[in-house]
C-alpha atoms as a PDB file:
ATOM      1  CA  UNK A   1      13.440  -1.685 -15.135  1.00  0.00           C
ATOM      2  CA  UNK A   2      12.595   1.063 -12.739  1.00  0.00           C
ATOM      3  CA  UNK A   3      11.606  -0.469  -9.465  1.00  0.00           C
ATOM      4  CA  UNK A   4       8.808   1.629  -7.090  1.00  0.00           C
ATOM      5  CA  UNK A   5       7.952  -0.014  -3.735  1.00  0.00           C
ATOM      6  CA  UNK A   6       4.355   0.369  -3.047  1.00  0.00           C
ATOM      7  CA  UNK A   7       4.416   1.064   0.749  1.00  0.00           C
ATOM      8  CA  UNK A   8       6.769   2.008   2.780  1.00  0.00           C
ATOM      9  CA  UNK A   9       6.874   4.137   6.161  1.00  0.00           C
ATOM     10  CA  UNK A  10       8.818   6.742   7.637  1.00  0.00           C
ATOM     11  CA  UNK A  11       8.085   8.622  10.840  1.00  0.00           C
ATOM     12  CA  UNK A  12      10.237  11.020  13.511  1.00  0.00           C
ATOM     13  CA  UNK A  13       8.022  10.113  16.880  1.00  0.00           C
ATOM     14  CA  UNK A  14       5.511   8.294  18.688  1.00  0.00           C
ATOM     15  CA  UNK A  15       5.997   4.548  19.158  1.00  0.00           C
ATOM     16  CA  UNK A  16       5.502   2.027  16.161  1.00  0.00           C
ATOM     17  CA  UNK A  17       2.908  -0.785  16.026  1.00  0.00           C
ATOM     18  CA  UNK A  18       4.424  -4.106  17.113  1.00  0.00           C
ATOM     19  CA  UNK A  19       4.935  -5.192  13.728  1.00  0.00           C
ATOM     20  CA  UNK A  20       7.373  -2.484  12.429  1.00  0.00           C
ATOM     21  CA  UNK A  21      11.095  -1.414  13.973  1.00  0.00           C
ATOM     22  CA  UNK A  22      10.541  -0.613  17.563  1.00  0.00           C
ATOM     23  CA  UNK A  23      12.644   3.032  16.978  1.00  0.00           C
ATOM     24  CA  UNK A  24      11.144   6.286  16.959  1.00  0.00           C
ATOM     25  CA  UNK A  25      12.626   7.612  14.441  1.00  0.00           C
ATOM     26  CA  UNK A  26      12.856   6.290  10.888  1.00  0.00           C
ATOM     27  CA  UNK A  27      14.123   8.999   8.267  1.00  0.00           C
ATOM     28  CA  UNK A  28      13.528   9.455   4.607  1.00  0.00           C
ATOM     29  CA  UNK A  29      17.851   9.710   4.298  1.00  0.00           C
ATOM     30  CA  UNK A  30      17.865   6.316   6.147  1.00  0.00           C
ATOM     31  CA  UNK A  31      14.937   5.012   3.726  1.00  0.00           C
ATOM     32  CA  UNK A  32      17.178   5.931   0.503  1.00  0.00           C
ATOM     33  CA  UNK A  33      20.116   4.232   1.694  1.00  0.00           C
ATOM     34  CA  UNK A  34      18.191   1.183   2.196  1.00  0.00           C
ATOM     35  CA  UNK A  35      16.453   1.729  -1.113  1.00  0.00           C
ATOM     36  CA  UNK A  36      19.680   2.133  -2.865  1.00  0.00           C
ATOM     37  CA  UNK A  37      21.304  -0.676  -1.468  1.00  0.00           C
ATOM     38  CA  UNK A  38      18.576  -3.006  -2.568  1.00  0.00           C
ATOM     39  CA  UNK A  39      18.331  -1.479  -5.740  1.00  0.00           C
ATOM     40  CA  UNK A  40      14.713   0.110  -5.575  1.00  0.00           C
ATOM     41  CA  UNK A  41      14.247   3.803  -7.320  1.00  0.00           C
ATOM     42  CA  UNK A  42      11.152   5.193  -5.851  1.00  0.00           C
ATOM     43  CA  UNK A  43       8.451   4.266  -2.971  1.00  0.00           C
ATOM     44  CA  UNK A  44       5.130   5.910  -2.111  1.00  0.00           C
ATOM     45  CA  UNK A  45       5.159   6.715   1.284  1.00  0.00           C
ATOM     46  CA  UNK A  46       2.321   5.839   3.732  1.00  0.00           C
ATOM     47  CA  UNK A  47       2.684   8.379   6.662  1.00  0.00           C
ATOM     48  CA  UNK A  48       1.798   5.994   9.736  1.00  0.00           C
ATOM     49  CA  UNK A  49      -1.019   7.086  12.618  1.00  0.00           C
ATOM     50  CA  UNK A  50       1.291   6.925  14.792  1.00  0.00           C
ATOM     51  CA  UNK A  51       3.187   9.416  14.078  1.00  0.00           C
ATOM     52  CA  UNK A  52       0.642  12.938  14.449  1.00  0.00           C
ATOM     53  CA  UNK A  53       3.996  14.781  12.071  1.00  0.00           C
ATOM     54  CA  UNK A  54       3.910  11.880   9.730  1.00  0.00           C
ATOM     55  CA  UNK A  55       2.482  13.959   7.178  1.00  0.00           C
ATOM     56  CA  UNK A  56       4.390  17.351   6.750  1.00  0.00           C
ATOM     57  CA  UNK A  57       7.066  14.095   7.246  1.00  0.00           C
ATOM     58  CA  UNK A  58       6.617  13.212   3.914  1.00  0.00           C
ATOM     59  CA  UNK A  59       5.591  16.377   2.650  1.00  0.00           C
ATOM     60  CA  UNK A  60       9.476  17.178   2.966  1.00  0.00           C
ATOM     61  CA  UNK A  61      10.417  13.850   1.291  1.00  0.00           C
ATOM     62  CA  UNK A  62       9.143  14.684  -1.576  1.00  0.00           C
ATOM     63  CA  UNK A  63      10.500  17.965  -1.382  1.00  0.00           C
ATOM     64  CA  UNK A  64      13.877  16.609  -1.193  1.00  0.00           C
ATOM     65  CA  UNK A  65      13.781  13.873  -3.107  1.00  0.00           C
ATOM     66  CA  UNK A  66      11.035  14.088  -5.389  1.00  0.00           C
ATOM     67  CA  UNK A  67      12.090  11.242  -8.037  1.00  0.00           C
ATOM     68  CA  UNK A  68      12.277   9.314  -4.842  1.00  0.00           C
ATOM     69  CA  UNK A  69       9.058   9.195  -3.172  1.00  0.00           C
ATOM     70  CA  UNK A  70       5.237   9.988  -3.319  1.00  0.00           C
ATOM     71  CA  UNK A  71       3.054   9.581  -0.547  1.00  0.00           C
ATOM     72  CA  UNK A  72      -0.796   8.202   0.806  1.00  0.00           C
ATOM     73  CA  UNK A  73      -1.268  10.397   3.730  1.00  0.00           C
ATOM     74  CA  UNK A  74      -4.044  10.668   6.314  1.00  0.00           C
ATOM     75  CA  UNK A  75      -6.209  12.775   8.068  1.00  0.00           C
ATOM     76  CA  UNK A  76      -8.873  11.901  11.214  1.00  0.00           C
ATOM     77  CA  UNK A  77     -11.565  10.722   9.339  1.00  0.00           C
ATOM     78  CA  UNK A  78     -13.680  11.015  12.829  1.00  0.00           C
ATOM     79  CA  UNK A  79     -13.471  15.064  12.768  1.00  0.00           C
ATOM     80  CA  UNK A  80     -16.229  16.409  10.397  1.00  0.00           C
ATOM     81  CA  UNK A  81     -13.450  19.700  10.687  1.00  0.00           C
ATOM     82  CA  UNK A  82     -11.195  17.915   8.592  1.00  0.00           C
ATOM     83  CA  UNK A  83     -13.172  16.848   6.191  1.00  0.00           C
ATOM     84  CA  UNK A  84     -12.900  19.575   3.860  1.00  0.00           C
ATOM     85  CA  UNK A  85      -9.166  18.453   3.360  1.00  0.00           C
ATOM     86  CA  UNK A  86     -10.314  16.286   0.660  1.00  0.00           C
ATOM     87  CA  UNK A  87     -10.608  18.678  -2.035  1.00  0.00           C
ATOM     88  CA  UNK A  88      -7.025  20.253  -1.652  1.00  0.00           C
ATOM     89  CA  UNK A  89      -5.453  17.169  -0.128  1.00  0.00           C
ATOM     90  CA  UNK A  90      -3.063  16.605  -3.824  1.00  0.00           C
ATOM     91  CA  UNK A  91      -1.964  20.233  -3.957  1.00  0.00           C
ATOM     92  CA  UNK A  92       0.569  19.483  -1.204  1.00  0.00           C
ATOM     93  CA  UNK A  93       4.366  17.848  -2.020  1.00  0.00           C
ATOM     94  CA  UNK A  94       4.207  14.744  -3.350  1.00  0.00           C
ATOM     95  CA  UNK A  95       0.772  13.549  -2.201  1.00  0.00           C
ATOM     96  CA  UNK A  96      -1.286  11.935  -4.681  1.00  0.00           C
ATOM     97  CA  UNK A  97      -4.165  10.055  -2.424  1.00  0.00           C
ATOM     98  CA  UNK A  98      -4.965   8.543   1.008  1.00  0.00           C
ATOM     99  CA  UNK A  99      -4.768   5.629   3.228  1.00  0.00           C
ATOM    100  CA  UNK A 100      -5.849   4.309   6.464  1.00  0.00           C
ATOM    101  CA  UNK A 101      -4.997   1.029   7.681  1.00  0.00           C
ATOM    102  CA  UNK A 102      -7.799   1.032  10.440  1.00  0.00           C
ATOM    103  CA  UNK A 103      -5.822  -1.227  12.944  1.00  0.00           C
ATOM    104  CA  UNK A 104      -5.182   1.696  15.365  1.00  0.00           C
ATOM    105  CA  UNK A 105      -7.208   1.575  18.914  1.00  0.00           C
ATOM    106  CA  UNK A 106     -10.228   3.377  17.973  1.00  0.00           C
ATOM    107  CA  UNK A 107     -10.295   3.229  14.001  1.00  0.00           C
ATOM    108  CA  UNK A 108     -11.051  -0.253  14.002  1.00  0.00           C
ATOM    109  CA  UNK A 109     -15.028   0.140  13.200  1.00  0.00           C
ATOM    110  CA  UNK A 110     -14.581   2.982  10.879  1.00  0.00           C
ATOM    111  CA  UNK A 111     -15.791   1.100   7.721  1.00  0.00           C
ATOM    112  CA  UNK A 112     -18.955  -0.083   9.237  1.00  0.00           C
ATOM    113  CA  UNK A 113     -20.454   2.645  11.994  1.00  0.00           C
ATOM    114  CA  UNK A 114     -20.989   5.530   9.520  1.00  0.00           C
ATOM    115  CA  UNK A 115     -17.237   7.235   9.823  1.00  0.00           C
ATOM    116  CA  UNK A 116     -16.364   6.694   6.159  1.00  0.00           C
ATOM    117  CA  UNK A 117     -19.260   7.338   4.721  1.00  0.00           C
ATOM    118  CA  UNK A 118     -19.077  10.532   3.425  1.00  0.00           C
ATOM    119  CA  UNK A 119     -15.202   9.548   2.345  1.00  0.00           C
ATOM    120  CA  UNK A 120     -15.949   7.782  -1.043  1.00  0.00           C
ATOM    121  CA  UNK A 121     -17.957   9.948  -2.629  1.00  0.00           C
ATOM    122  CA  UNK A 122     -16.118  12.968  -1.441  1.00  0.00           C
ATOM    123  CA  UNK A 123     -12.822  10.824  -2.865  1.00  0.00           C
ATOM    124  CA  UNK A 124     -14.559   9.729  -5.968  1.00  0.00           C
ATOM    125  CA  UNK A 125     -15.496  13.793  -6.431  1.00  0.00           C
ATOM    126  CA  UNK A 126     -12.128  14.914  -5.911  1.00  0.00           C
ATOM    127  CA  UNK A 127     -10.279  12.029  -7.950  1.00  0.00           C
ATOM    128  CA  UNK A 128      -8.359  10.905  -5.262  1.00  0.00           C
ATOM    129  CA  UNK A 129      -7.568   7.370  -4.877  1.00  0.00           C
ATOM    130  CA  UNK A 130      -8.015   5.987  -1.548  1.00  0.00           C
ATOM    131  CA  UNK A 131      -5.608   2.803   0.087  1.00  0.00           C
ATOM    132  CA  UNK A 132      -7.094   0.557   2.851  1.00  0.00           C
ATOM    133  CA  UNK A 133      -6.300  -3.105   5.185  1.00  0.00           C
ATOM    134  CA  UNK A 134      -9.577  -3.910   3.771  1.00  0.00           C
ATOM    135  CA  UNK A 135      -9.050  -8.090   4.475  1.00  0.00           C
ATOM    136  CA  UNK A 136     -11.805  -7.556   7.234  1.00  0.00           C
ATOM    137  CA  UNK A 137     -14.164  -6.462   5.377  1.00  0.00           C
ATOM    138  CA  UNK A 138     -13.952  -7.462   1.451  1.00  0.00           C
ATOM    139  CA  UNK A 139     -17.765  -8.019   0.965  1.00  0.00           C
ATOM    140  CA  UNK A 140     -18.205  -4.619   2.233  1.00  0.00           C
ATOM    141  CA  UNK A 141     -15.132  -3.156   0.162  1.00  0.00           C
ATOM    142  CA  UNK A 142     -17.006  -4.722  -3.152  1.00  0.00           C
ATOM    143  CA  UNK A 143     -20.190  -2.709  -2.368  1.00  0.00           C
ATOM    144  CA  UNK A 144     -18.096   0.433  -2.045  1.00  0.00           C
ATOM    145  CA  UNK A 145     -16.201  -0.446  -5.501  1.00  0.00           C
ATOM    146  CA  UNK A 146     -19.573  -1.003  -6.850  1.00  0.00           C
ATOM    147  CA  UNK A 147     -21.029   2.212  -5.571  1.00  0.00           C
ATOM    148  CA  UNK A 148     -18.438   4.950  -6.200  1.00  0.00           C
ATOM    149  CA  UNK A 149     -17.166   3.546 -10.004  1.00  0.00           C
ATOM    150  CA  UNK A 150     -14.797   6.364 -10.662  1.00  0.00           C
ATOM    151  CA  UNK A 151     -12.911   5.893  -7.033  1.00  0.00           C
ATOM    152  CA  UNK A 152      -9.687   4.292  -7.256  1.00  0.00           C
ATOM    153  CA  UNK A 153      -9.279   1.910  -4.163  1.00  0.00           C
ATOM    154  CA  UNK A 154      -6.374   0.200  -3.346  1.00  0.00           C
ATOM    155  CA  UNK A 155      -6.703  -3.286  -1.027  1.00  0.00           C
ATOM    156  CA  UNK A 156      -3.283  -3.462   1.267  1.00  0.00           C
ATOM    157  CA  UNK A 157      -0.915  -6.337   1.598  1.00  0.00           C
ATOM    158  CA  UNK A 158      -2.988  -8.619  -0.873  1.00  0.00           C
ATOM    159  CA  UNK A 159      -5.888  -8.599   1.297  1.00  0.00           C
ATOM    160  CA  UNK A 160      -4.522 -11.501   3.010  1.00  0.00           C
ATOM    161  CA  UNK A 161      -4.919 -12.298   6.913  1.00  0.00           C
ATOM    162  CA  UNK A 162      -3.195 -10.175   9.161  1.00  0.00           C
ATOM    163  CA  UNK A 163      -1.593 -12.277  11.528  1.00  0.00           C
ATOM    164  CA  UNK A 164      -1.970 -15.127   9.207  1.00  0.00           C
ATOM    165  CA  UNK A 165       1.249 -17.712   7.939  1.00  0.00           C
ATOM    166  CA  UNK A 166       1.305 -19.513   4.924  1.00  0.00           C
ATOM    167  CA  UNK A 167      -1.760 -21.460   3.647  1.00  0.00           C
ATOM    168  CA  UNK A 168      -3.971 -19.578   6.148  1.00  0.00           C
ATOM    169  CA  UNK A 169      -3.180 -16.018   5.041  1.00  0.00           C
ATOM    170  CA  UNK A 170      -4.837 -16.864   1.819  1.00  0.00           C
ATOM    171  CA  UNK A 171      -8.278 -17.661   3.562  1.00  0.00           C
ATOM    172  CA  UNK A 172     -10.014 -14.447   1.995  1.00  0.00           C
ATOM    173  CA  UNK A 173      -9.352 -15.261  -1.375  1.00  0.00           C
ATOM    174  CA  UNK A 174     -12.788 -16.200  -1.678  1.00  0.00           C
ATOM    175  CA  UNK A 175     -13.786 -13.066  -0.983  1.00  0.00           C
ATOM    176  CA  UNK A 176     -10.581 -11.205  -2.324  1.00  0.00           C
ATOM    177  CA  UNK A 177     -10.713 -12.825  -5.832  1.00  0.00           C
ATOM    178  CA  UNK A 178     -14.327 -11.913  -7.052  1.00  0.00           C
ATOM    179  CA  UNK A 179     -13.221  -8.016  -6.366  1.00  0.00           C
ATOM    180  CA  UNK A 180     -11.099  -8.151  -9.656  1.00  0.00           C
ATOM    181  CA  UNK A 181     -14.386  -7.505 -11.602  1.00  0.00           C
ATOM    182  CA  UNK A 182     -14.732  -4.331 -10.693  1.00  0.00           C
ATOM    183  CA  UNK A 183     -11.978  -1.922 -12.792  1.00  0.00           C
ATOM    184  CA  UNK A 184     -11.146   0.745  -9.790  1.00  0.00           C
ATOM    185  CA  UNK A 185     -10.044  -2.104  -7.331  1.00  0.00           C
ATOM    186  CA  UNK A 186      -6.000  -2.705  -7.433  1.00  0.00           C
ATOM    187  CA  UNK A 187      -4.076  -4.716  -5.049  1.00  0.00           C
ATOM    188  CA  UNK A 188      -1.004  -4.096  -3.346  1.00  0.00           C
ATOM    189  CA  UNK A 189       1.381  -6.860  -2.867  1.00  0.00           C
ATOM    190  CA  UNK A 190       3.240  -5.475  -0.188  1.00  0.00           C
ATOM    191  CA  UNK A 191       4.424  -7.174   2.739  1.00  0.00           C
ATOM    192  CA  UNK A 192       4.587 -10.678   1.286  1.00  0.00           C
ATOM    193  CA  UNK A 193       7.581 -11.872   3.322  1.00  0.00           C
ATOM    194  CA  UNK A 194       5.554 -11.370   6.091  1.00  0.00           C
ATOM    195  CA  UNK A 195       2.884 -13.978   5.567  1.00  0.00           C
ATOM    196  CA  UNK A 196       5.752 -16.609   4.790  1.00  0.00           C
ATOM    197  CA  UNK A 197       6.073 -19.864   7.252  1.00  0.00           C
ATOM    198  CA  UNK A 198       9.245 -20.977   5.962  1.00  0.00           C
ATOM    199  CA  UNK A 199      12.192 -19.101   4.894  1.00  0.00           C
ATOM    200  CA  UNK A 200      13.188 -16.961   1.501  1.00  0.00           C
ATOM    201  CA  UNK A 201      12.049 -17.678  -1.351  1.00  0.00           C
ATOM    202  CA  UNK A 202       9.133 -18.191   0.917  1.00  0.00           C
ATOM    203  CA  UNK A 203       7.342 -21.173  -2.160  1.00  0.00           C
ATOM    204  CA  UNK A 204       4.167 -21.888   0.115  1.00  0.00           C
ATOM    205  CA  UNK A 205       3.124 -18.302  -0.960  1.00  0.00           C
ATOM    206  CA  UNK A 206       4.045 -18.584  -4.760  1.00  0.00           C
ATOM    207  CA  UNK A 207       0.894 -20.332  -5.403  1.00  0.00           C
ATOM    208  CA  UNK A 208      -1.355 -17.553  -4.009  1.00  0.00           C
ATOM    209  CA  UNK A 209      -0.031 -14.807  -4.967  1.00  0.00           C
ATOM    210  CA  UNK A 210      -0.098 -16.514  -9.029  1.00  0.00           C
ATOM    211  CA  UNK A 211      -3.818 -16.287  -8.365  1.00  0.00           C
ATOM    212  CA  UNK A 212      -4.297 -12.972  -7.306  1.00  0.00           C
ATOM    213  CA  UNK A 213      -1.924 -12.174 -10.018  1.00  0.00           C
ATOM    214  CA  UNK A 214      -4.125 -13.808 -12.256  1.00  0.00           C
ATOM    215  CA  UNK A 215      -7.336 -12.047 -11.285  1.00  0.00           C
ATOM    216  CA  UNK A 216      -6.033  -8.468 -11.655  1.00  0.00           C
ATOM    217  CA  UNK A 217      -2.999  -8.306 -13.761  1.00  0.00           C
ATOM    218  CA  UNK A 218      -0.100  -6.736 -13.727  1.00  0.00           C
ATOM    219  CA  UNK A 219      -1.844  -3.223 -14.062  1.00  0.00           C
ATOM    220  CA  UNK A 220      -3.789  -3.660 -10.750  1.00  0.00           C
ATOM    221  CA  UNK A 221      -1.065  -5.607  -8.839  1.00  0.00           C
ATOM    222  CA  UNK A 222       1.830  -3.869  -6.797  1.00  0.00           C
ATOM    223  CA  UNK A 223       4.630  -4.958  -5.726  1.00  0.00           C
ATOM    224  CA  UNK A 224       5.963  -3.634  -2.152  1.00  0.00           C
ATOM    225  CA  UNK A 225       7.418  -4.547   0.921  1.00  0.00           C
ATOM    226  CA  UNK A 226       6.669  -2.417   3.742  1.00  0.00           C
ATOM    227  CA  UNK A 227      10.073  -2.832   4.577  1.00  0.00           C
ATOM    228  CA  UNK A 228      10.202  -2.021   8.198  1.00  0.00           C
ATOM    229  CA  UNK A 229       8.367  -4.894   9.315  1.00  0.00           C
ATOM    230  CA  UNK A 230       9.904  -7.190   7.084  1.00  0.00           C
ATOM    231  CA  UNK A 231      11.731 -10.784   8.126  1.00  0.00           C
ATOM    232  CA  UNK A 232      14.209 -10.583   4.854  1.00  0.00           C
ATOM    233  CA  UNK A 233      16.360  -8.214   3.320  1.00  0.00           C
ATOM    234  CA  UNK A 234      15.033  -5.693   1.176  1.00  0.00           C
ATOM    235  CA  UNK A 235      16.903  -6.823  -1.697  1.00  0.00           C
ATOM    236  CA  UNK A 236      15.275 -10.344  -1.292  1.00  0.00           C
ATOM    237  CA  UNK A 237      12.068  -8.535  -0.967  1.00  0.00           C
ATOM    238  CA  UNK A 238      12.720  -7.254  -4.457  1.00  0.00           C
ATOM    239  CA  UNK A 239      14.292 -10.560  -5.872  1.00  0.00           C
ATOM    240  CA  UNK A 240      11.302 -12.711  -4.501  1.00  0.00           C
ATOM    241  CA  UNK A 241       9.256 -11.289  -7.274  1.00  0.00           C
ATOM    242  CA  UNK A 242      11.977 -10.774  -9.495  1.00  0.00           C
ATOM    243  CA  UNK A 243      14.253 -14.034  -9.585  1.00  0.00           C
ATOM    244  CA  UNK A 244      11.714 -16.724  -8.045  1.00  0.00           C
ATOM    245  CA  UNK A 245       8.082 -16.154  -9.538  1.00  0.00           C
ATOM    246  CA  UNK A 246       8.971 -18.059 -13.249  1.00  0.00           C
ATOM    247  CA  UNK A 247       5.346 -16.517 -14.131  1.00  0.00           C
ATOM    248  CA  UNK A 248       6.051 -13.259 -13.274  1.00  0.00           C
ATOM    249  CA  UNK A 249       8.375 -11.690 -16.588  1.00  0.00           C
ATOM    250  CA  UNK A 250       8.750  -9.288 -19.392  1.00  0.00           C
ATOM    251  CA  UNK A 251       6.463  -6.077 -19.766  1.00  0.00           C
ATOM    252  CA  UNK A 252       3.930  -7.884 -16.808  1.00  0.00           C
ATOM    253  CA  UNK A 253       6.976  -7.715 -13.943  1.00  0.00           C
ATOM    254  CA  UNK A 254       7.985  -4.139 -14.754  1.00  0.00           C
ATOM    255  CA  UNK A 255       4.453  -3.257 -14.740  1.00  0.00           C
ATOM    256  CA  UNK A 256       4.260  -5.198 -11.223  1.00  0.00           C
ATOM    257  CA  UNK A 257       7.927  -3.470 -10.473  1.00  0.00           C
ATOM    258  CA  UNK A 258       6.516   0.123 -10.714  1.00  0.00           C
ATOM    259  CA  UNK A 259       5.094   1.268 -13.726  1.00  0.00           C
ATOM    260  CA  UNK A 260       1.404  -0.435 -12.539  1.00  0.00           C
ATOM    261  CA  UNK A 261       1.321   1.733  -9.535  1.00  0.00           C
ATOM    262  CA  UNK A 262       2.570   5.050 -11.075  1.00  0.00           C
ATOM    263  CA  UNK A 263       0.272   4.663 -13.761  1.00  0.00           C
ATOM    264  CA  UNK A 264      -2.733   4.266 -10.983  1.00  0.00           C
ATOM    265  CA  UNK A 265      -1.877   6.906  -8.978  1.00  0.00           C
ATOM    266  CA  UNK A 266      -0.947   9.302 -11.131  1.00  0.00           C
ATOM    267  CA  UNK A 267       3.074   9.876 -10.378  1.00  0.00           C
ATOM    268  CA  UNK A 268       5.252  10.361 -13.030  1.00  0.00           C
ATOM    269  CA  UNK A 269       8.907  10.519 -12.038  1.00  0.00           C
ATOM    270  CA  UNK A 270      11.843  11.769 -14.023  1.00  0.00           C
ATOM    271  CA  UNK A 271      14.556   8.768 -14.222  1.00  0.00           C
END
């Protein structure tokens, strides 16, 4: 089974959000080694804000390794200058959509004061998918699905509360859940270790994540870990979902392993 993490980060300056390593540099050779020790074969790389270099970052990632990694890069969204990016953005190394996690000072209000408006269609025209922390705003997020049909969006880390532990992460599955309907929304699983209140296996989380599981299926549900902000090891990030979900098995956990994001983004590696 070829494993592909969803999301992880690498970056050469600035300083990190509290969440992730507190070091300001985190390299793509340091990544592999990681990745290979936990037994992991690919990742799509989500070039963080913080970083202004984050993208030519990963831009040589998957110039060196490009079996390895793919990436969800970023532009500012809040310079109409940049906008014409869109339509070449997937030319470049390895990039094969977008993502902003809207959590940095400033970006915070994008999805509601008119600053991504003109970013779903423009996506939608371009075929580009686009990644988002869209657990603020899921009722919004389902109009945008329903608007822009031929947009691939992916909701980050389950959709789940930010801060939240346990139980209370799963408070937006009310709103999370009904967003299966709609055929361009997928789900990244990524970061579940972080929402646990006990220790690995983590079982208060099992439960949830069988029923997002169950909405979407294992085309439209990603496993990842966001590693650098994780409490575990990587390899228990990957043997969470492999080893200790009994539901999770056959063709539906390699789809969930890798071949379910690949697929929806378009990446194809040789391996």
């Amino acid at each position: 089974m070829r494993i592909i993490d969803a999301q992880v980060h690498i970056w050469g300056s600035g300083k990190p959000s509290d969440h992730h390593r507190q070091t300001s540099l985190y390299s793509a050779a340091e990544l592999v080694a990681e990745m290979d020790a936990a037994g992991v074969h690919g990742a799509v790389l989500h070039p963080p804000s913080w970083d202004n270099g984050s993208n030519e970052m990963a831009v040589a990632a998957a110039e060196a390794y490009p079996d390895r990694f793919c990436s969800l890069g970023w532009f500012p969204l809040n310079e109409p200058s940049e906008r014409g990016r869109i339509d070449t953005w997937k030319e470049r190394a390895g990039m094969v959509g977008l993502r902003w996690s809207l959590t940095r000072p400033g970006q915070e209000t994008w999805h509601e004061d008119g600053t991504m408006d003109w970013l779903w269609p423009a996506a939608e025209k371009a075929g580009t998918p686009v990644a988002t922390m869209a657990w603020r705003f899921l009722p919004l997020f389902a109009r945008i699905a329903e608007r822009h049909p031929n947009l691939k969006l992916i909701v980050d880390h389950l959709g789940l509360v930010r801060d939240g532990r346990g139980a209370g992460a799963f408070e937006t599955l009310k709103d999370l859940l009904p967003l299966a309907r709609f055929p361009n929304v997928a789900i990244k699983a990524t970061g579940a270790p972080g929402y646990g209140a006990t220790a690995y296996p983590y079982p208060e989380l099992h439960d949830g994540l069988q029923r997002i599981f169950d909405a979407f299926g294992p085309n439209r549900f990603f496993w990842g870990t966001d590693i650098t902000r994780m409490p575990c090891t990587y390899r228990q990030c990957v043997t969470m979902f492999t080893e200790e979900l009994p539901w999770l098995k056959g063709n539906d956990l390699a789809r969930v392993m890798g071949q379910g994001v690949c697929d929806w983004l378009g990446w194809h590696p040789k391996g």
